[in-house]
C-alpha atoms as a PDB file:
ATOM      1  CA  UNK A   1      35.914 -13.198-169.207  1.00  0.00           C
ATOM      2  CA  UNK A   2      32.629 -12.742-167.555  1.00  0.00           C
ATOM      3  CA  UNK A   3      30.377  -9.936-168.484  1.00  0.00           C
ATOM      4  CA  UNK A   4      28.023  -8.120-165.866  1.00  0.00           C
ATOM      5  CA  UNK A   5      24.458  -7.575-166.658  1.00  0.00           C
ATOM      6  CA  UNK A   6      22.415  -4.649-165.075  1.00  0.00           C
ATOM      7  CA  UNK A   7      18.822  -3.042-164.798  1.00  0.00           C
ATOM      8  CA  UNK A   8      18.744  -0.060-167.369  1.00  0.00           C
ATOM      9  CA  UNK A   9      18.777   2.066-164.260  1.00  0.00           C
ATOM     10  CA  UNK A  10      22.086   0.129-163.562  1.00  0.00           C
ATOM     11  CA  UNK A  11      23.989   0.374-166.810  1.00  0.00           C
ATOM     12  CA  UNK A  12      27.305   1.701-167.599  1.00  0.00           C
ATOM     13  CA  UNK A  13      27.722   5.283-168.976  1.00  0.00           C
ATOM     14  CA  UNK A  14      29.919   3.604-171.661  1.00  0.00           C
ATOM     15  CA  UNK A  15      28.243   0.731-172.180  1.00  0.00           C
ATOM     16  CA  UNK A  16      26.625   0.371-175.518  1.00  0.00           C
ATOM     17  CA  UNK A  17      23.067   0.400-176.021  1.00  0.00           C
ATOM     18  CA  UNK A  18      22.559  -2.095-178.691  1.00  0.00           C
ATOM     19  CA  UNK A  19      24.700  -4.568-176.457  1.00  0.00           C
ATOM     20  CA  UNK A  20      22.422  -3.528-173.360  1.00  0.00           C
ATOM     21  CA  UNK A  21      19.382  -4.347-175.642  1.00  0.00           C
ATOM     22  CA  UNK A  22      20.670  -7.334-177.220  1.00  0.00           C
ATOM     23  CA  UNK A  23      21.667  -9.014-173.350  1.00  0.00           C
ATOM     24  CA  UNK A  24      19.492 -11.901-172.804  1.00  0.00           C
ATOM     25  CA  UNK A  25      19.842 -12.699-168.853  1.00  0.00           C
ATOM     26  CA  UNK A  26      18.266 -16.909-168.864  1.00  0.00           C
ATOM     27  CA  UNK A  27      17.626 -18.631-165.776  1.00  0.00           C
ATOM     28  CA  UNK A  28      20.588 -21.155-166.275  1.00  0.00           C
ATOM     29  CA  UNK A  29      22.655 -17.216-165.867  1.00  0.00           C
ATOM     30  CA  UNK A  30      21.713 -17.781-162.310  1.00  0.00           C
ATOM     31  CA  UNK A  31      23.024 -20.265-159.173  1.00  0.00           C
ATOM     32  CA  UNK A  32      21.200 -21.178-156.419  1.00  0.00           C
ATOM     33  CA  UNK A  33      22.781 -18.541-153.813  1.00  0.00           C
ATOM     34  CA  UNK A  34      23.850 -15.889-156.063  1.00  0.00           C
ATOM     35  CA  UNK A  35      22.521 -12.438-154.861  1.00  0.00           C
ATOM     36  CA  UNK A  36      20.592  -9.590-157.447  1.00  0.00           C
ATOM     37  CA  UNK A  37      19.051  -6.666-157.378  1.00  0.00           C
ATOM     38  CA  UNK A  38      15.516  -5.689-159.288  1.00  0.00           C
ATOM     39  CA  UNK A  39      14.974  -1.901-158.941  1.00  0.00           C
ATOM     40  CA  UNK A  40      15.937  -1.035-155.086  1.00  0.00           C
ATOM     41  CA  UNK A  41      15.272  -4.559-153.845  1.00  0.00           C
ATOM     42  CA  UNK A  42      18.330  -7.067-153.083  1.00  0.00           C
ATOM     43  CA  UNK A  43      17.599 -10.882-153.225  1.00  0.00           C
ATOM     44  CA  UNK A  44      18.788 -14.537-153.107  1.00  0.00           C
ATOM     45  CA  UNK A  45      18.280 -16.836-155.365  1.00  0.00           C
ATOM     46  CA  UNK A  46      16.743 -20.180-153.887  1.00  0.00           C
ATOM     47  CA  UNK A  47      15.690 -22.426-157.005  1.00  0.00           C
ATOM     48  CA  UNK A  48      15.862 -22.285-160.839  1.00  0.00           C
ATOM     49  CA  UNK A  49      13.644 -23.782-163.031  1.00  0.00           C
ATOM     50  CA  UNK A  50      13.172 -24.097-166.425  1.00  0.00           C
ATOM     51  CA  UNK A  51      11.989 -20.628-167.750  1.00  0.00           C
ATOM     52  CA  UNK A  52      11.900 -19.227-164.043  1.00  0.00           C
ATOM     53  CA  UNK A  53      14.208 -18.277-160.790  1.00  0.00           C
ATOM     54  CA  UNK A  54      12.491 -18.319-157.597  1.00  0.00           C
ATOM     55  CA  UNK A  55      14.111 -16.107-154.830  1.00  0.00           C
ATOM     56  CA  UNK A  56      14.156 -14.251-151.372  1.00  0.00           C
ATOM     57  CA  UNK A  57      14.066 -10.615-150.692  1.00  0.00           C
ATOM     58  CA  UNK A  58      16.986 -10.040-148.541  1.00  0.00           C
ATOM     59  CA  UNK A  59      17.479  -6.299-148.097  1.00  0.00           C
ATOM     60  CA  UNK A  60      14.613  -6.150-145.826  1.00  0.00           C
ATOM     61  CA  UNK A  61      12.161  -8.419-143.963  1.00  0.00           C
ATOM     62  CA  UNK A  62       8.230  -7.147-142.826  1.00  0.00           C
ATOM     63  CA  UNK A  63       7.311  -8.839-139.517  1.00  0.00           C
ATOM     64  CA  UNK A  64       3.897  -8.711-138.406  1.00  0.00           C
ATOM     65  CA  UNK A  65       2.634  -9.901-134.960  1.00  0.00           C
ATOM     66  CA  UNK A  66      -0.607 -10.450-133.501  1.00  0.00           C
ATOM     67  CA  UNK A  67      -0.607  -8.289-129.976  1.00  0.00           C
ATOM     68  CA  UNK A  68      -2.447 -10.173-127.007  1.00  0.00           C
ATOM     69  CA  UNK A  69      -4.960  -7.309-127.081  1.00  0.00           C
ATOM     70  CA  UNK A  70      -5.592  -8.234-130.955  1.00  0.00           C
ATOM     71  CA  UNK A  71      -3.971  -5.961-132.956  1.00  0.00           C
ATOM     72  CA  UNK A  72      -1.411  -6.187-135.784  1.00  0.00           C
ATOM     73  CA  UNK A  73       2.225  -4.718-134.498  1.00  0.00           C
ATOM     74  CA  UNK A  74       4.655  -4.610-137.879  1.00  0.00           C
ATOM     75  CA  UNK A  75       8.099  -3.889-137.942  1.00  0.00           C
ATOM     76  CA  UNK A  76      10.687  -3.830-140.341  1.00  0.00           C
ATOM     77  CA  UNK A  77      14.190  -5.711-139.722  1.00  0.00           C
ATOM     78  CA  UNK A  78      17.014  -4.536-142.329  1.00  0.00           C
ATOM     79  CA  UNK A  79      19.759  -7.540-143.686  1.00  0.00           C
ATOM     80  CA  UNK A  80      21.501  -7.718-140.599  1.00  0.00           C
ATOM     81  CA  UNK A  81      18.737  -8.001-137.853  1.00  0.00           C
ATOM     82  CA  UNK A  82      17.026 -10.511-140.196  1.00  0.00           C
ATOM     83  CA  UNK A  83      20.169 -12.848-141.151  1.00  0.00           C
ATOM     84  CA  UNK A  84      20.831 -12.821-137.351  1.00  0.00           C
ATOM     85  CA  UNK A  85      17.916 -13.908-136.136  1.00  0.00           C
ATOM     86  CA  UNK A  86      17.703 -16.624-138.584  1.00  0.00           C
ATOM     87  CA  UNK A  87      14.874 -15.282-141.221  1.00  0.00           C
ATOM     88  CA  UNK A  88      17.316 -16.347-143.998  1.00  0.00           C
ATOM     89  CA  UNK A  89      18.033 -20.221-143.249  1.00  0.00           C
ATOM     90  CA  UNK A  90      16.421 -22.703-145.240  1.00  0.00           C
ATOM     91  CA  UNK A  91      14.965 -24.175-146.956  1.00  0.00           C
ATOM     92  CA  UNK A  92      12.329 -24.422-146.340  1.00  0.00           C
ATOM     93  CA  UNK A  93      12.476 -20.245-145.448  1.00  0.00           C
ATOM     94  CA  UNK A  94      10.863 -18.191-143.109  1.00  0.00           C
ATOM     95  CA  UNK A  95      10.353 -15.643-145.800  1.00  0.00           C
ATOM     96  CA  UNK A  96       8.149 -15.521-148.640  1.00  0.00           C
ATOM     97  CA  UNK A  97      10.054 -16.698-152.287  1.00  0.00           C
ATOM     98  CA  UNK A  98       9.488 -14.338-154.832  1.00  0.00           C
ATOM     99  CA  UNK A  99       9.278 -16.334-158.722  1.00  0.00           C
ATOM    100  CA  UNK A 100      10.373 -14.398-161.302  1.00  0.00           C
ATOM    101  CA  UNK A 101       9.748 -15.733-164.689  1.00  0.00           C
ATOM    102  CA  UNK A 102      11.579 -15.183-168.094  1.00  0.00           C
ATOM    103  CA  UNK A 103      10.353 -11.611-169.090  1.00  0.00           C
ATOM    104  CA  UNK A 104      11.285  -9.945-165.656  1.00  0.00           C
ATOM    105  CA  UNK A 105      15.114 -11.024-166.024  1.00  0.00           C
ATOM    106  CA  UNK A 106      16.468  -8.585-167.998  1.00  0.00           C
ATOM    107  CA  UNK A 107      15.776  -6.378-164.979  1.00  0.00           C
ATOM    108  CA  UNK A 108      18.506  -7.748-162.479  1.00  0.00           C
ATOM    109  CA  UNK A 109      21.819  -6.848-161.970  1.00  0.00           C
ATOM    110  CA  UNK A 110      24.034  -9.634-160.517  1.00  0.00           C
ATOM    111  CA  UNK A 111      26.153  -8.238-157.143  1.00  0.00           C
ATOM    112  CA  UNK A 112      27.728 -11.203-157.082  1.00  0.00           C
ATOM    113  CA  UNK A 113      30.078 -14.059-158.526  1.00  0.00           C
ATOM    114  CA  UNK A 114      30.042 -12.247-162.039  1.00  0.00           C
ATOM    115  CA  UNK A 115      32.203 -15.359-162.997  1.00  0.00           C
ATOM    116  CA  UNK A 116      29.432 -17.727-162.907  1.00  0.00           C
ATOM    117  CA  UNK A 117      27.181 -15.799-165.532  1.00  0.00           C
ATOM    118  CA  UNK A 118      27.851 -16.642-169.114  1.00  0.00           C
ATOM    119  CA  UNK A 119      29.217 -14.467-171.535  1.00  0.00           C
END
């Protein structure tokens, strides 16, 4: 059986702390696809390296415009505007990617496919 991992905001009243402490969350815990949170942001994960996981923010997306009259107009689509209008396809994306290396990991909780992360 699969166990979850979370952010120590995140955690289980009845989870354990020396098991929290002792988690190790590793790139290879990750699939290209699977979606995380780190603090209030959601994301995607897009590529995994080595000793990183690159990924896109996907609860929100910050559009910025330049007006005919010169001036920056910025609005702010949530997950549905954004996946509708296409700000999620890739690669390559229309979004920035975010790399996260090893020693922001154990900050994530997986929302998704807990069966592919080791136990």
């Amino acid at each position: 059986m699969a166990r979850a991992w979370y952010s120590s905001a995140e955690v289980p009243f009845n989870t354990d702390l020396k098991e929290r402490t002792n988690a190790k969350v590793k790139p290879s815990d990750f699939h290209i696809g699977m979606e995380f949170t780190s603090d209030a942001d959601r994301f995607r994960c897009t590529d995994i390296g080595q000793r990183t996981i690159v990924a896109i923010r996907i609860d929100s997306v910050s559009v910025t415009t330049l007006t005919e009259t010169g001036k920056h107009s910025t609005r702010v689509l949530n997950e549905a505007d954004a996946h509708a209008q296409g700000w999620f396809l890739g690669p390559p994306y229309a979004v920035a990617e975010v790399v996260f290396d090893e020693n922001d990991l154990p900050a994530f909780c997986a929302i998704e496919d807990f069966g592919s992360i080791r136990e």
